[in-house]
Structures are given as structure tokens and as C-alpha cells.
Protein backbone atom coordinates (compact mmCIF):
# COMPACT_ATOMS: atom_id res chain seq x y z
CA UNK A 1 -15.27 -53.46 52.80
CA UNK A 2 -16.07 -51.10 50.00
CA UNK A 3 -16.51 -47.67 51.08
CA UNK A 4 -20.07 -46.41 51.73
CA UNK A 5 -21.17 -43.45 54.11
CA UNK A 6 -21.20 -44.18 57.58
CA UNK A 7 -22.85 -41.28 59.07
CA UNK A 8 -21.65 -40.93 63.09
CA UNK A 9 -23.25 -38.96 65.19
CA UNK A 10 -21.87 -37.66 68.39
CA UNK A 11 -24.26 -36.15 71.05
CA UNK A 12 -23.81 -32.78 71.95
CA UNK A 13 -24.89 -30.68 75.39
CA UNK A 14 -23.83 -28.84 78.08
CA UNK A 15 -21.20 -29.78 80.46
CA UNK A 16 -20.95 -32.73 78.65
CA UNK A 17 -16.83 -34.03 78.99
CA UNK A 18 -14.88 -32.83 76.41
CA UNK A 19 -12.69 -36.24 75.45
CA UNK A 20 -15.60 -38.43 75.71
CA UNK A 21 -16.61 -36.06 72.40
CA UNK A 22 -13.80 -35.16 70.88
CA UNK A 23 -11.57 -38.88 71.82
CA UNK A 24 -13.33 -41.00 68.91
CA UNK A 25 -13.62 -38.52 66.02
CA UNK A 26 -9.86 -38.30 66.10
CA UNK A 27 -9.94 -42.70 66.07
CA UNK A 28 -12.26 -42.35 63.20
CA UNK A 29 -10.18 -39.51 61.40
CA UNK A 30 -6.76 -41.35 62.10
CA UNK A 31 -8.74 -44.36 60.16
CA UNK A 32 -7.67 -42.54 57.07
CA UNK A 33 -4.14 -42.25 56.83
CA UNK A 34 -4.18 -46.21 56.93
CA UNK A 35 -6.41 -46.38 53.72
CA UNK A 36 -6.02 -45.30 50.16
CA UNK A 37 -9.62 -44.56 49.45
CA UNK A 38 -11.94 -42.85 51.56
CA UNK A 39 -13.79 -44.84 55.12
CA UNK A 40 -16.97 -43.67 54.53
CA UNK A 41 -16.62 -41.71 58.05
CA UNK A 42 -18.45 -38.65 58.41
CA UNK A 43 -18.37 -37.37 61.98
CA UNK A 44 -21.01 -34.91 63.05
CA UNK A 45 -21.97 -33.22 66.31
CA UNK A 46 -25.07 -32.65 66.91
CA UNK A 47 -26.95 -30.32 69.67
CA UNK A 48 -30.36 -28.86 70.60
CA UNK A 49 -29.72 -26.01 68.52
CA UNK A 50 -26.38 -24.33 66.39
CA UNK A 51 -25.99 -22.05 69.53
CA UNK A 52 -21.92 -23.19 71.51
CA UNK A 53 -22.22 -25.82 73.64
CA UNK A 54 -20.16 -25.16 77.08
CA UNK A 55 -18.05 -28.49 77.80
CA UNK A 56 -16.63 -29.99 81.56
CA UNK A 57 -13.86 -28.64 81.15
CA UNK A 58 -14.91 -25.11 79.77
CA UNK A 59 -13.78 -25.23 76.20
CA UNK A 60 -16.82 -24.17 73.55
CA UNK A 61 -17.67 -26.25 70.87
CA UNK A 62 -19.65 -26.00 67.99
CA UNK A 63 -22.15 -28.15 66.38
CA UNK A 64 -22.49 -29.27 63.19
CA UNK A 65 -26.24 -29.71 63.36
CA UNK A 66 -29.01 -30.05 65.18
CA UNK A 67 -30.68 -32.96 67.02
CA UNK A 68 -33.79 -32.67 64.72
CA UNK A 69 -32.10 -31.80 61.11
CA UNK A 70 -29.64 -34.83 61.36
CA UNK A 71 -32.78 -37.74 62.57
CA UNK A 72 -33.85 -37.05 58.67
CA UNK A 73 -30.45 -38.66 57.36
CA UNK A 74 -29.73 -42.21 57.80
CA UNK A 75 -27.42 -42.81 60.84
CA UNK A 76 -24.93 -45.55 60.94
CA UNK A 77 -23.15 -45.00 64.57
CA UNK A 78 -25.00 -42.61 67.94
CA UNK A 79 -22.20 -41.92 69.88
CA UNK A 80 -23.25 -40.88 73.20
CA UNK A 81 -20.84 -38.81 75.84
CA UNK A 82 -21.69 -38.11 79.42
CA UNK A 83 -21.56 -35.41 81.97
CA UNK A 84 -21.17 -35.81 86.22
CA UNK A 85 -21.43 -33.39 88.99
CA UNK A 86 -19.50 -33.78 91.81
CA UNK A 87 -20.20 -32.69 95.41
CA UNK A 88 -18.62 -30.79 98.21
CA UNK A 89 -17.19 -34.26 99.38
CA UNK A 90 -15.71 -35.02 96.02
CA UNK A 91 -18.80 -38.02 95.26
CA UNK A 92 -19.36 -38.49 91.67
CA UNK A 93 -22.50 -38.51 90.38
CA UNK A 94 -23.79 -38.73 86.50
CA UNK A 95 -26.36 -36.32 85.17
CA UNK A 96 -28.87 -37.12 82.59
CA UNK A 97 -30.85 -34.16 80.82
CA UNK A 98 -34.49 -35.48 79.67
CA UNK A 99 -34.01 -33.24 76.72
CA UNK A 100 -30.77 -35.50 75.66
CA UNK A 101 -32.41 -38.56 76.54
CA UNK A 102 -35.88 -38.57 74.07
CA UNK A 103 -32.50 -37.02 70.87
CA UNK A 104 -30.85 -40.09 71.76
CA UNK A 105 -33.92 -42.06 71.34
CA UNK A 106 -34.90 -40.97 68.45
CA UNK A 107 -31.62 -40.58 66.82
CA UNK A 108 -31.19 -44.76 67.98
CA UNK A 109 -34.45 -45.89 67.13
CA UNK A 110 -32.96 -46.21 62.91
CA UNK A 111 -29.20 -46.27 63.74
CA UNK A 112 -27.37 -49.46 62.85
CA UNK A 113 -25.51 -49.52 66.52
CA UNK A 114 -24.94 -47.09 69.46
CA UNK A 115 -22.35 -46.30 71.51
CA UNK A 116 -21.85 -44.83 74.96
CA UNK A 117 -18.58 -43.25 76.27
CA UNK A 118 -17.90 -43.24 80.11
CA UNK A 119 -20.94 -42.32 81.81
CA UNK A 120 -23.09 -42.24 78.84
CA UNK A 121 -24.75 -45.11 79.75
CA UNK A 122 -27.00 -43.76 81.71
CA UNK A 123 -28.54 -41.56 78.86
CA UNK A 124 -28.84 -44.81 76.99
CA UNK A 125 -30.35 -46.67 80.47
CA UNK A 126 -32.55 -43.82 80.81
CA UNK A 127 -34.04 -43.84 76.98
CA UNK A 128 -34.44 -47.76 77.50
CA UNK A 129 -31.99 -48.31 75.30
CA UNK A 130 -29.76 -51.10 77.59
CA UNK A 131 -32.94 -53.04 79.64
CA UNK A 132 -32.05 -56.45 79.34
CA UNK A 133 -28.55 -55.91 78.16
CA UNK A 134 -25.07 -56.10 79.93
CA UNK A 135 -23.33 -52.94 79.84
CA UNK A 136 -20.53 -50.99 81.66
CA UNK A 137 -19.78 -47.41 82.67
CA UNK A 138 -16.95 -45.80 84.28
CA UNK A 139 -16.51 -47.33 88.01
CA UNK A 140 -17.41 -44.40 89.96
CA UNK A 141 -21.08 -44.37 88.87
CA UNK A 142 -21.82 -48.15 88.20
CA UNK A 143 -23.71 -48.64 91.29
CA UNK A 144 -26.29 -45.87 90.27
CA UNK A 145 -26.88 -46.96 87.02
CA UNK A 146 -27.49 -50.14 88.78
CA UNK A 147 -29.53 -48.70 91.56
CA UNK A 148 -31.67 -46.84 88.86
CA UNK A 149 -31.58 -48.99 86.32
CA UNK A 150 -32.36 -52.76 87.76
CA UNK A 151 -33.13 -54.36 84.56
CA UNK A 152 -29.76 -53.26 83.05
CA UNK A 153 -26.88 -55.89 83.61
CA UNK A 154 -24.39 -53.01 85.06
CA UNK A 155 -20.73 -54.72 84.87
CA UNK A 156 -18.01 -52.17 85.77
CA UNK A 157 -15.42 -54.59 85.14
CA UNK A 158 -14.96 -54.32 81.43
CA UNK A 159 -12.96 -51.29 79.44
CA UNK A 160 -16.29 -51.80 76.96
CA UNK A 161 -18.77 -54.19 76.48
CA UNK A 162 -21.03 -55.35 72.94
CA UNK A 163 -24.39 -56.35 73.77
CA UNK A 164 -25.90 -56.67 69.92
CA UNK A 165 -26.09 -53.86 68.27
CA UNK A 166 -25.34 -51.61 71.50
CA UNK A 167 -22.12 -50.99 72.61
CA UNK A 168 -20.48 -49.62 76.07
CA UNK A 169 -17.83 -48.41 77.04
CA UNK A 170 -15.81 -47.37 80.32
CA UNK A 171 -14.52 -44.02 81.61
CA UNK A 172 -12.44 -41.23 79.53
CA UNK A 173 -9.65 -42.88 77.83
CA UNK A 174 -11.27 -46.15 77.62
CA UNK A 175 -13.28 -44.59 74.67
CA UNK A 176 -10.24 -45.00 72.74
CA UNK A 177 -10.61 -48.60 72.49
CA UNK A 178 -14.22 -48.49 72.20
CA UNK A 179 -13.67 -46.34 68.70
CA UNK A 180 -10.74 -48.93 67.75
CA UNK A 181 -13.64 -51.99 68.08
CA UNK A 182 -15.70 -49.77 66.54
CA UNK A 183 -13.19 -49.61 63.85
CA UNK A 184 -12.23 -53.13 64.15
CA UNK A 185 -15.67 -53.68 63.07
CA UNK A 186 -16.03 -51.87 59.82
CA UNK A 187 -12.45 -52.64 58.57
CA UNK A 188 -10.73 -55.74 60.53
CA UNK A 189 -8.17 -56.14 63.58
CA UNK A 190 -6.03 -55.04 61.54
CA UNK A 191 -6.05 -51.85 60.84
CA UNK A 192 -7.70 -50.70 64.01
CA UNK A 193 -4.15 -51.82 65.61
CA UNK A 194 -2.40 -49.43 62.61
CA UNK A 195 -4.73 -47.11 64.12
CA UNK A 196 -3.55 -47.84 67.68
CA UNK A 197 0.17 -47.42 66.59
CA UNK A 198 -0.90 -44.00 65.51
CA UNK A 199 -2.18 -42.90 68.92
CA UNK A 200 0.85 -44.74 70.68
CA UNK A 201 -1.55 -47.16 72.58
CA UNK A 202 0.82 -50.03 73.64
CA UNK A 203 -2.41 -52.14 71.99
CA UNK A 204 -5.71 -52.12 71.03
CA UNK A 205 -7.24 -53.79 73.84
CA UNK A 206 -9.78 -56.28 74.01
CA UNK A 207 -12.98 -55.86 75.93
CA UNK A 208 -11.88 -58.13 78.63
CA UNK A 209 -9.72 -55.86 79.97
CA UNK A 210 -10.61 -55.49 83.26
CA UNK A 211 -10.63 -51.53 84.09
CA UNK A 212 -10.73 -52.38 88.14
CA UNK A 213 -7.59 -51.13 89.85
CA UNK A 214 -6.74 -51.48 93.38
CA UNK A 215 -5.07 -47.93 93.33
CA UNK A 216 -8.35 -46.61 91.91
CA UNK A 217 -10.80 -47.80 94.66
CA UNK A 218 -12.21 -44.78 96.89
CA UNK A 219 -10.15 -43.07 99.21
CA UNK A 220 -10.59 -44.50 102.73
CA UNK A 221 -11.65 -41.82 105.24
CA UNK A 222 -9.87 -43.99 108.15
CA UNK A 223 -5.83 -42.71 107.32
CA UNK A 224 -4.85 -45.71 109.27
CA UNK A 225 -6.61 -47.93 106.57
CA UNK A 226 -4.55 -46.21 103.54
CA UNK A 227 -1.37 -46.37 105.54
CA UNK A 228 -2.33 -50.24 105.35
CA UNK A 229 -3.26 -50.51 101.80
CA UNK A 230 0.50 -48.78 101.11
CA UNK A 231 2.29 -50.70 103.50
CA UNK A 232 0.46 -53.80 101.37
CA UNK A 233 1.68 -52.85 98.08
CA UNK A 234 5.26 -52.16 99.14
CA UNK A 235 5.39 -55.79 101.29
CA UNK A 236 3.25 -57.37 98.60
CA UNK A 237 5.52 -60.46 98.30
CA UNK A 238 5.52 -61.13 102.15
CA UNK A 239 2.82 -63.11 104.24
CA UNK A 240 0.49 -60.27 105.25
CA UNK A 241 -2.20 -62.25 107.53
CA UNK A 242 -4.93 -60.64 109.51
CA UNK A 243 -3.12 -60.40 112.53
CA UNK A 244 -0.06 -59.29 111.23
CA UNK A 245 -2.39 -56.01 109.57
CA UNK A 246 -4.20 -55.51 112.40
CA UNK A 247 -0.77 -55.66 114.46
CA UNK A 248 0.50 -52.98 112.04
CA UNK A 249 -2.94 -51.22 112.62
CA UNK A 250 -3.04 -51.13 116.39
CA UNK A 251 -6.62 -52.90 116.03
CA UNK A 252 -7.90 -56.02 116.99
CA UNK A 253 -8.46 -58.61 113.94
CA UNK A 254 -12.09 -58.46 114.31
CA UNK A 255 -11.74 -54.66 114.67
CA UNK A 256 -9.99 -54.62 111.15
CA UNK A 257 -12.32 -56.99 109.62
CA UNK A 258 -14.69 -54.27 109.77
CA UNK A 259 -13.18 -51.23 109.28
CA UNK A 260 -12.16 -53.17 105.82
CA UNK A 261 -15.56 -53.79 105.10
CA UNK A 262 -16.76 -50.26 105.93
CA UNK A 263 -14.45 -48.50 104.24
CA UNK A 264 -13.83 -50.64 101.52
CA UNK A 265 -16.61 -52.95 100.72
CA UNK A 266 -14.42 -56.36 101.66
CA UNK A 267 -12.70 -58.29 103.97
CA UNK A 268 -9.05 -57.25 104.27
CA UNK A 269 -7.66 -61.66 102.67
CA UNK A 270 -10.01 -60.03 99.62
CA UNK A 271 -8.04 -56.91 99.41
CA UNK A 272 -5.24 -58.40 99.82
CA UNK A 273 -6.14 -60.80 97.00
CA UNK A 274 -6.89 -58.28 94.57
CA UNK A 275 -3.82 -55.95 95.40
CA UNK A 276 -1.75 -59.12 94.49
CA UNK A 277 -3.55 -60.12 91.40
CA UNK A 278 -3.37 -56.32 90.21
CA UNK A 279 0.39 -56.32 90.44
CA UNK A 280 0.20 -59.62 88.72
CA UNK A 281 -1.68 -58.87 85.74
CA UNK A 282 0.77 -55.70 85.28
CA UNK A 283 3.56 -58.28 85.40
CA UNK A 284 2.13 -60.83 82.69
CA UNK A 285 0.98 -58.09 80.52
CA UNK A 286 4.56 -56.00 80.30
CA UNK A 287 7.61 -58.70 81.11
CA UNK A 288 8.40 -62.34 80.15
CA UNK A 289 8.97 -63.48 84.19
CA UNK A 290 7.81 -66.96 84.45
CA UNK A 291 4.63 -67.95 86.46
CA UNK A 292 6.42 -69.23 89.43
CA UNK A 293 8.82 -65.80 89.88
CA UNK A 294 5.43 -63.65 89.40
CA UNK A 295 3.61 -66.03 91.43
CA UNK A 296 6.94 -65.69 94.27
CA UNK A 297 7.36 -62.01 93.90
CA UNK A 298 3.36 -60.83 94.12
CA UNK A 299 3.00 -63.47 97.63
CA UNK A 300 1.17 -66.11 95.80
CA UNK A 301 4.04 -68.24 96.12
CA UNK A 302 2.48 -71.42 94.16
CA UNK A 303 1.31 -70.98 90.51
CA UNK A 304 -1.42 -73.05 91.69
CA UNK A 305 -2.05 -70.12 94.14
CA UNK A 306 -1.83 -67.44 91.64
CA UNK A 307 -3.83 -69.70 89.05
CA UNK A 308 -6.62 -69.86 91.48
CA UNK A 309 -6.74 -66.18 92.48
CA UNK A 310 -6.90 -65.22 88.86
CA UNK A 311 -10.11 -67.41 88.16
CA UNK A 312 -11.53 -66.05 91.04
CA UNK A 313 -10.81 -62.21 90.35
CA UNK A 314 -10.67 -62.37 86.80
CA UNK A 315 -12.55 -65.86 85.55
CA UNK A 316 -9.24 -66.75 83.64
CA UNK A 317 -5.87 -68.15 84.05
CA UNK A 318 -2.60 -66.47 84.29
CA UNK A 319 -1.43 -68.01 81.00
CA UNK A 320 -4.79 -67.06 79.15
CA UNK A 321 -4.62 -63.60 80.86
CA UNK A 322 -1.13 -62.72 79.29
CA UNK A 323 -1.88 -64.68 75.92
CA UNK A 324 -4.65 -61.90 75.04
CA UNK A 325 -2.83 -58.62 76.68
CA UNK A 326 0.68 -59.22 76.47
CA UNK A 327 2.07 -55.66 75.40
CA UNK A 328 4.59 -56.53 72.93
């Protein structure tokens, strides 16, 4: 692709998270070293006014313009960050200033694509930008951007997600591989992978990859519960029924049954599941085992077992799975 000025502009405010702003410049800088002539790139941050903006993690930063000086240039890329608060009981909640929201749509409404980082998406929800579009967002606040925003398609699955011209992405480090297919875009697989060398990413991966981990789901307030879901991962091989959890718990079945779904959101057989495909997918994406010894050593047993938990969890087969995110 010939080189031509690609104009990106990254959204600048207050208590906004410092690597969702400064994580893709350094993708789209890195571009360079790849190339003999120039990308095209020019990064820019922009702000309400020139005054230092004050970021999460209390590091000043400076923009380059303003919100209103940089909507006269032609835009190629919006890249939007986010901020969250959190409360006294450690519940995560993302914050959307009005302000930001009518920039961003203004800066979007002549831009050739968008791009939200982490929690972001709910700017571009709240400017309209994502009604009638799948999206994703970092897991902690999916269900309010799909609580306040019901005619988004909120997926929290997904490290990013490409609806058209509009592109998502999941929390913090995930907006390194948004950048790379962001880069993959303009110049080809590969040189966003050079790229990914660069940064010592194992791979550039694809926007399947799921960004769900068992280890990351809330902390249970029940300490019995997390006992259980470590007592799970270190017997994951055995057969852990009901009973034999609810033994280990001191509970009835039925008693455990709902604490599981109280605490956690599902039965304990669907925790269970997903602990075991977790482990699973780590173990087709970084060794050669065979299907049967993963299948044996994560409880499945059967590959027709693990085959069937994976299209259940994951809408895919083991095979498929470690076809597109084996780490070579």
C-alpha cells in the first residue's frame, strides 16, 4: 500500500487509563522499523483544551491538540480509551463524560473507522456509535454496557471484535492486538506479526480469542466456594461430581447447586466444564500433547468429550481451536 497520511486520533481526558492511550501509538510507531519508507502514521492526542490531562494511574500527559482544531483535518482512525471508578467493595464500574461523548461523535462522524480500547465502548455506545452492532469491552463492565445499551450486541467473549467500519476491543493489553489488526489492515498479516515479534507477543492473535478465564471470574464472597474452585483446578483430571463437591463442601448437593449459582452465575457441572476447557485451550495453544492425553489429563477423558465441551464453550473444535492459536 503506498504511503499516504493516516491521521489517528487518540481521545484524551481525565482519569482516562494510561495504556489504553499510550498501548497503540507504540504498535503504530513500532510499524516503522519494519518498513523502508514512511506508514503514513501520524498519532495525535487530542483533549478539551492544551491544558495536562491527569491519567488512572496519575502520570500527566500532554495533548497534541484539541478536540475542535483536529475535527478540521481529515481523520483516518478515532481511537477511543476508557476510564472506571471503582467502589468501596472493589465493583468496577465505567464512566462516560458527556463532554467526551458529543468529541467522539463528531470526530467519528468523517473518520474512515473507530476504535475503542477496554472500556471505551461505552463512549462509543453512548454517542450511538455501536446500536445495532456486536461489540466487546473488557469483562468486568459488559453487563452495563448491556444493561444501558440494549440495542448494542455486547459480547465479552472476544479479545476485539470488527463490526464494519467500527472496531472493539477488550480490556488493557488486549489493545495490543486490536492496534496489530489495525495494522494488519493497512499493511497485511504480515508485518503486523513483525510487529508482534517486536513487542515479544507469543502472536498476533486473532479476534476469536476468547478473553474469558476461569481464574478471572469474580471473587466468591462464600470462602468455602473458592476453596472449591482451587481444589477443582488442582484435581482437574479426576471425576469431580456434585456430590463428591458438595461432600468436600460440607453442603448438601442441592445446597451447592445454589450457592454456585449465587455466587457464580452457574451450576457447579458448568463450572466445572469451563475450568476444564480453560486448562485445555492453554494445553492446545502451548504443547504438541495429543487430543486423547489433553482430553485424559483435563477429566474429559474421551476426545469425543472434550470435542463436545469445546463446541459448547467455545463454538469450535479442539483441532480448529489449536490450528488458529497454536503459539509456535
Amino acid at each position: 500500500m503506498a504511503a499516504a497520511e493516516r491521521l489517528i486520533v487518540v481521545v484524551l481526558f481525565d482519569s482516562v487509563d494510561l495504556l489504553d492511550v499510550t498501548g497503540p501509538p507504540e504498535v503504530f510507531s513500532l510499524l516503522q522499523r519494519e518498513l523502508d519508507e514512511p506508514t503514513g502514521y501520524e498519532v495525535v492526542l487530542a483533549a478539551e483544551t492544551m491544558d495536562p490531562v491527569t491519567t488512572s494511574a496519575g502520570v500527566r500527559l500532554l495533548p497534541d491538540t484539541t478536540f475542535l482544531e483536529v475535527s478540521a483535518r481529515r481523520i483516518d482512525t478515532v481511537v477511543v480509551p476508557g476510564a472506571v471508578e471503582v467502589d468501596d467493595q472493589r465493583r468496577v464500574r465505567a464512566t462516560v463524560d458527556p463532554a467526551v461523548v458529543y468529541a467522539v461523535a463528531v470526530l467519528a462522524k468523517d473518520a474512515r473507522r473507530v476504535a475503542s480500547v477496554c472500556v471505551g465502548a461505552h463512549v462509543l455506545a453512548a454517542a450511538g456509535l455501536l446500536d445495532g452492532k456486536r461489540a466487546t469491552t473488557h469483562w468486568s463492565t459488559a453487563r452495563q454496557l448491556a444493561a444501558e445499551h440494549p440495542a448494542v450486541e455486547v459480547d465479552a467473549d472476544p479479545i476485539y471484535i470488527r463490526d464494519g467500519d467500527i472496531w472493539t476491543g477488550a480490556g488493557l493489553t488486549a489493545c495490543l492486538d486490536l492496534t496489530l489488526a489495525l495494522v494488519a489492515d493497512d499493511f497485511g498479516d504480515e508485518l503486523a506479526l513483525r510487529v508482534a515479534r517486536q513487542l515479544v507477543m507469543y502472536l498476533k492473535r486473532s479476534s476469536g480469542q476468547s478473553q474469558f478465564s476461569v481464574s478471572l471470574e469474580p471473587v466468591s464472597t462464600t470462602r468455602r466456594i473458592d476453596d472449591l474452585r482451587h481444589f477443582i483446578t488442582r484435581n482437574i483430571a479426576t471425576p469431580l461430581t456434585v456430590s463428591v463437591l458438595a461432600e468436600r463442601a460440607n453442603v448438601s448437593d442441592r445446597q451447592l447447586t445454589r450457592i454456585f449459582r449465587t455466587e457464580l452465575g452457574m451450576t457447579p457441572a458448568a463450572y466445572l466444564e469451563s475450568a476444564r476447557v480453560e486448562i485445555a485451550r492453554h494445553r492446545l495453544e502451548a504443547t504438541d500433547e495429543t487430543l486423547q492425553r489433553i482430553a485424559t489429563t483435563c477429566g474429559f477423558n474421551t476426545i469425543d468429550t472434550l470435542t463436545r465441551a469445546f463446541r459448547r464453550t467455545l463454538d469450535t473444535t479442539p483441532t480448529e481451536y489449536r490450528n488458529r492459536f497454536r503459539i509456535s
